[in-house]
PDB file of N, CA and C in Angstrom:
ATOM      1  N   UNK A   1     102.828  89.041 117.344  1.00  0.00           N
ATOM      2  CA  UNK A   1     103.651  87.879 117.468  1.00  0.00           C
ATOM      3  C   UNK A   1     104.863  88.060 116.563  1.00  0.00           C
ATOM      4  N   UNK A   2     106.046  88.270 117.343  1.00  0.00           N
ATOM      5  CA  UNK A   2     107.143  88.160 116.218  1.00  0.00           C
ATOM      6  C   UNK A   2     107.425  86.699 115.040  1.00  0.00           C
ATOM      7  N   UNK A   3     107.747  87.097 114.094  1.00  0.00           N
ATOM      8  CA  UNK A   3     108.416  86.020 113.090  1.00  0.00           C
ATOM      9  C   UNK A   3     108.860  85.364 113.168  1.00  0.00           C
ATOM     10  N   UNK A   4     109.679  85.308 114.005  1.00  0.00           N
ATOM     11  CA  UNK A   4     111.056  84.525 114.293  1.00  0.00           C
ATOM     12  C   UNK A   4     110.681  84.355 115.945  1.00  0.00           C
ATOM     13  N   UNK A   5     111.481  83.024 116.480  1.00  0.00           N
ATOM     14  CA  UNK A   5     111.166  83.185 118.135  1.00  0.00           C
ATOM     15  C   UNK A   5     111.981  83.680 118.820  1.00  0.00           C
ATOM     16  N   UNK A   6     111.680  84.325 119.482  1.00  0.00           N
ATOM     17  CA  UNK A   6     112.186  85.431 120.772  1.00  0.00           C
ATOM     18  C   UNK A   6     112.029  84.744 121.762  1.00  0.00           C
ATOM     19  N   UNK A   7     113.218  84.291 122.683  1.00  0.00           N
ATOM     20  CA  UNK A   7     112.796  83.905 124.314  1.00  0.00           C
ATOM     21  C   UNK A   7     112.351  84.933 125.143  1.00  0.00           C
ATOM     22  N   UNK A   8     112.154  85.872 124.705  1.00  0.00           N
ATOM     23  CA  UNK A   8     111.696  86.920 125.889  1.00  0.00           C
ATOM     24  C   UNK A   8     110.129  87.730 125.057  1.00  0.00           C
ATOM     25  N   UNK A   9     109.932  87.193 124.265  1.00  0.00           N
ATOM     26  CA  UNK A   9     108.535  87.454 123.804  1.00  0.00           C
ATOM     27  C   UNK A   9     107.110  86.976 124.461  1.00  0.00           C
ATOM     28  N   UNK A  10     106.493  87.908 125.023  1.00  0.00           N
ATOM     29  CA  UNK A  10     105.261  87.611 125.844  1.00  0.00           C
ATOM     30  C   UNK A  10     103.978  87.937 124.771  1.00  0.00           C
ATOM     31  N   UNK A  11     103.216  87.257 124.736  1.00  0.00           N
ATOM     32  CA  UNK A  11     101.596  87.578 124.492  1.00  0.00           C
ATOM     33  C   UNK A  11     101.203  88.270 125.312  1.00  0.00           C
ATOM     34  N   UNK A  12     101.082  89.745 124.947  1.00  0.00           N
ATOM     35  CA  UNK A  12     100.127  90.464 125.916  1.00  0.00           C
ATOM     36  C   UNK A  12      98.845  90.157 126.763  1.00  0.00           C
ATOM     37  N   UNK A  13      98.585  90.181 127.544  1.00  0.00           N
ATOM     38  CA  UNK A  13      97.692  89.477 128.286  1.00  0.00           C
ATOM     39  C   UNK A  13      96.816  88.213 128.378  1.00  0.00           C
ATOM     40  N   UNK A  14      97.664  86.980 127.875  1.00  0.00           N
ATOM     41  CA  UNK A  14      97.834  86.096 127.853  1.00  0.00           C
ATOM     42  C   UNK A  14      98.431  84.642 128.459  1.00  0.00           C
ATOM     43  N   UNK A  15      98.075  83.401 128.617  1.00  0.00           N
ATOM     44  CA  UNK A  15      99.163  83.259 128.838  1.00  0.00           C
ATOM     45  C   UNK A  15      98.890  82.256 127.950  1.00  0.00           C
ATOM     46  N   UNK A  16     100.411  81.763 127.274  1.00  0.00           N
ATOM     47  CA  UNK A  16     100.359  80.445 126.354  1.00  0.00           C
ATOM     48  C   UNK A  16     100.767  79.191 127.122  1.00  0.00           C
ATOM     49  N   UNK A  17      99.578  78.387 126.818  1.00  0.00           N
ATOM     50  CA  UNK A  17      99.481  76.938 127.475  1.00  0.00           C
ATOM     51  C   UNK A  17     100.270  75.974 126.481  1.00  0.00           C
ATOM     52  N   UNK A  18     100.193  75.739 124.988  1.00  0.00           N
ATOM     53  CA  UNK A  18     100.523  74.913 124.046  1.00  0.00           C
ATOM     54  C   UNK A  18     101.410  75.460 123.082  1.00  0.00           C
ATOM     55  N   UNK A  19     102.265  75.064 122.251  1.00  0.00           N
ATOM     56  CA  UNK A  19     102.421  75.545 120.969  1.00  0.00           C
ATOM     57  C   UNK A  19     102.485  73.803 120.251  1.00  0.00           C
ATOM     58  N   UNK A  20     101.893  74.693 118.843  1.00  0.00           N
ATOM     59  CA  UNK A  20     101.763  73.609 117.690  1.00  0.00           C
ATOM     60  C   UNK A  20     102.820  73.403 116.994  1.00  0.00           C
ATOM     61  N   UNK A  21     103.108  72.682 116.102  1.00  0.00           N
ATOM     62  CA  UNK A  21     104.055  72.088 115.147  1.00  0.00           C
ATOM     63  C   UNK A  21     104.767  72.997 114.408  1.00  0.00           C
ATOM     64  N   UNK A  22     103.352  74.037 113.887  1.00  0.00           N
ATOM     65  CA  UNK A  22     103.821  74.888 112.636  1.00  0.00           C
ATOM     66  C   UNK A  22     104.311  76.719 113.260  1.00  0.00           C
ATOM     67  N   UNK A  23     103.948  76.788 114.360  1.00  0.00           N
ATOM     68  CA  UNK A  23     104.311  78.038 115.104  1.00  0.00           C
ATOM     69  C   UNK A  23     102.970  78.416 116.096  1.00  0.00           C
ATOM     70  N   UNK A  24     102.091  77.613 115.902  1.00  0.00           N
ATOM     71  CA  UNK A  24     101.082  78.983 116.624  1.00  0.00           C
ATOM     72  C   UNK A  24     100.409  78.642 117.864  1.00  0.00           C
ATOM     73  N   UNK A  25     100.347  78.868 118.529  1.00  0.00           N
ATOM     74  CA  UNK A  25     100.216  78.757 120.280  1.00  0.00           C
ATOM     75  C   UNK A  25      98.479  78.614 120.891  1.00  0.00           C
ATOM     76  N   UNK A  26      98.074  78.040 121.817  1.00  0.00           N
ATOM     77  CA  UNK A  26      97.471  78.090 122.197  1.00  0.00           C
ATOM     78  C   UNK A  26      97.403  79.337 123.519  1.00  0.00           C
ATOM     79  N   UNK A  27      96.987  80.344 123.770  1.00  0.00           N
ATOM     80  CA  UNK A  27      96.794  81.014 124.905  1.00  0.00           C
ATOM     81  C   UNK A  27      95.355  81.214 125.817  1.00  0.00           C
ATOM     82  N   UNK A  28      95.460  81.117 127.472  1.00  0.00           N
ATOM     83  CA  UNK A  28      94.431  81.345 127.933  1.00  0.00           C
ATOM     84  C   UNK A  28      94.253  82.855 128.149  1.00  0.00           C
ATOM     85  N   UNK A  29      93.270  83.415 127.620  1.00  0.00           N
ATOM     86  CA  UNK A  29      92.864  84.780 126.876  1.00  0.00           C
ATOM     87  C   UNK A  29      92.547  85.615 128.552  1.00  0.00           C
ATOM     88  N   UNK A  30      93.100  86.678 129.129  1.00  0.00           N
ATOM     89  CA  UNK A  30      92.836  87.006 129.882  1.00  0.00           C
ATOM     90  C   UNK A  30      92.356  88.839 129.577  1.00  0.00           C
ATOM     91  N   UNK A  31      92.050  89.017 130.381  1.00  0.00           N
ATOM     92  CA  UNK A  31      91.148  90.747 130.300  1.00  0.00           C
ATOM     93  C   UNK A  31      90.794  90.681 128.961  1.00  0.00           C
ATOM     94  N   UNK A  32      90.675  91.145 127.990  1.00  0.00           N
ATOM     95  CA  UNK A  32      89.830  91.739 126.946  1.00  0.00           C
ATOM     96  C   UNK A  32      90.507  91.797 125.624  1.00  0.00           C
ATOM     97  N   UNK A  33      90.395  90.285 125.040  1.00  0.00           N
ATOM     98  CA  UNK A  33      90.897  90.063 123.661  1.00  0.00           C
ATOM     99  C   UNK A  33      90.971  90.841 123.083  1.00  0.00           C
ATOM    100  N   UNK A  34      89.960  91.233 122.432  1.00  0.00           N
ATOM    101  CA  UNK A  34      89.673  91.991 121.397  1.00  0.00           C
ATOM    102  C   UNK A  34      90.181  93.529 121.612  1.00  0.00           C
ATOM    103  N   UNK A  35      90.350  94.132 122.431  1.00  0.00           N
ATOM    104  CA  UNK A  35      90.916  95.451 122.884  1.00  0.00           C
ATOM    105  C   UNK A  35      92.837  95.123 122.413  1.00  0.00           C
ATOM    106  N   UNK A  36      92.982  93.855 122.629  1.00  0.00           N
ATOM    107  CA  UNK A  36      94.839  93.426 122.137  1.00  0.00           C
ATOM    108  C   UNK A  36      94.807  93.017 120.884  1.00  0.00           C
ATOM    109  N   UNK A  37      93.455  93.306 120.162  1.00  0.00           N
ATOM    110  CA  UNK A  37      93.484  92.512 118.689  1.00  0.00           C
ATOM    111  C   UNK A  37      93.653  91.150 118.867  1.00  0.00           C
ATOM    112  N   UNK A  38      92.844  90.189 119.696  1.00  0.00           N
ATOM    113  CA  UNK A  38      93.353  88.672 119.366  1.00  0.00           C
ATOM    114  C   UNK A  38      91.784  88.214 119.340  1.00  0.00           C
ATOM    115  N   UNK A  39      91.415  87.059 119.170  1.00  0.00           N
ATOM    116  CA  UNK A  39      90.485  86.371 119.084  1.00  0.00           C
ATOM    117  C   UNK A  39      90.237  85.917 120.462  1.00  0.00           C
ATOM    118  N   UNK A  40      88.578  85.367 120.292  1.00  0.00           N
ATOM    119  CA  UNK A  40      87.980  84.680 122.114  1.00  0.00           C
ATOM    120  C   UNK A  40      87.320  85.407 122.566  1.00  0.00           C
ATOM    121  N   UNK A  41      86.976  85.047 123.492  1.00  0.00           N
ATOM    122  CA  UNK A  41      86.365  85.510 124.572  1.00  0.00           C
ATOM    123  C   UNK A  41      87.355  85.587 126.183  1.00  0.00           C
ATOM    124  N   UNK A  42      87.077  86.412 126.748  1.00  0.00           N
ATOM    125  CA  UNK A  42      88.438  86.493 128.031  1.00  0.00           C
ATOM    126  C   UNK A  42      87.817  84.967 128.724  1.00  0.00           C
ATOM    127  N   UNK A  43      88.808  84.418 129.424  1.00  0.00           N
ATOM    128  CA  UNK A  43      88.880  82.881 130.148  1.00  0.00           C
ATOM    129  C   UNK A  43      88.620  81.817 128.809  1.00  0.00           C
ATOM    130  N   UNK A  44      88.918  82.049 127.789  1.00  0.00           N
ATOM    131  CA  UNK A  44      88.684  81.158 126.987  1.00  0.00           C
ATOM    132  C   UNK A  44      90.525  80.718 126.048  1.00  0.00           C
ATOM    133  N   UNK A  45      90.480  79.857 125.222  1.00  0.00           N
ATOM    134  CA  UNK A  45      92.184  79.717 125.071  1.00  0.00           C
ATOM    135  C   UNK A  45      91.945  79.291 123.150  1.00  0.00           C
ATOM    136  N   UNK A  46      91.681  80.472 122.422  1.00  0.00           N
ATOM    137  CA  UNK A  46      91.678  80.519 121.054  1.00  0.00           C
ATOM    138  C   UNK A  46      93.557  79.719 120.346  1.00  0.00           C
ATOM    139  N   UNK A  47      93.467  79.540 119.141  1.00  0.00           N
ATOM    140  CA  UNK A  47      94.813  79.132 118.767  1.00  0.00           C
ATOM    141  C   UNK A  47      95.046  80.047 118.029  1.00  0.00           C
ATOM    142  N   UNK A  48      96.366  80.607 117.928  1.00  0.00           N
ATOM    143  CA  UNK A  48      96.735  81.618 117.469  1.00  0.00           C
ATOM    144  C   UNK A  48      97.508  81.606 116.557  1.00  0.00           C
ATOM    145  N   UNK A  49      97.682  81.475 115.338  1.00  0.00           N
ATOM    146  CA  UNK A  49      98.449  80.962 114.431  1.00  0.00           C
ATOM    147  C   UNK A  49      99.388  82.250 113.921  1.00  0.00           C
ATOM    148  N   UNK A  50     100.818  81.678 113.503  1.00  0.00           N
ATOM    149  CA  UNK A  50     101.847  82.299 113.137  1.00  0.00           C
ATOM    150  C   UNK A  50     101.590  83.603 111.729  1.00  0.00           C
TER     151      UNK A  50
END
């Protein structure tokens, strides 16, 4: 996740449903979290903080 926001910044196999107040997004976790380094389980939507 870059630092700063990027309009053309994607979550790798992801997609983000929410973002929070302080930066960090909600995404619905698709193919295999943990292989992209993120948290969840795949079909599940962990928060991902900045």
């Amino acid at each position: 996740m870059p630092s700063t926001f990027h309009p053309a910044w994607r979550h790798g196999g992801a997609l983000v449903v929410a973002h929070d107040v302080v930066g960090g997004v909600f995404a619905f976790s698709g193919g295999s979290p943990r292989e992209a380094s993120r948290p969840g389980e795949p079909g599940g939507i962990p928060h991902v903080c900045p």
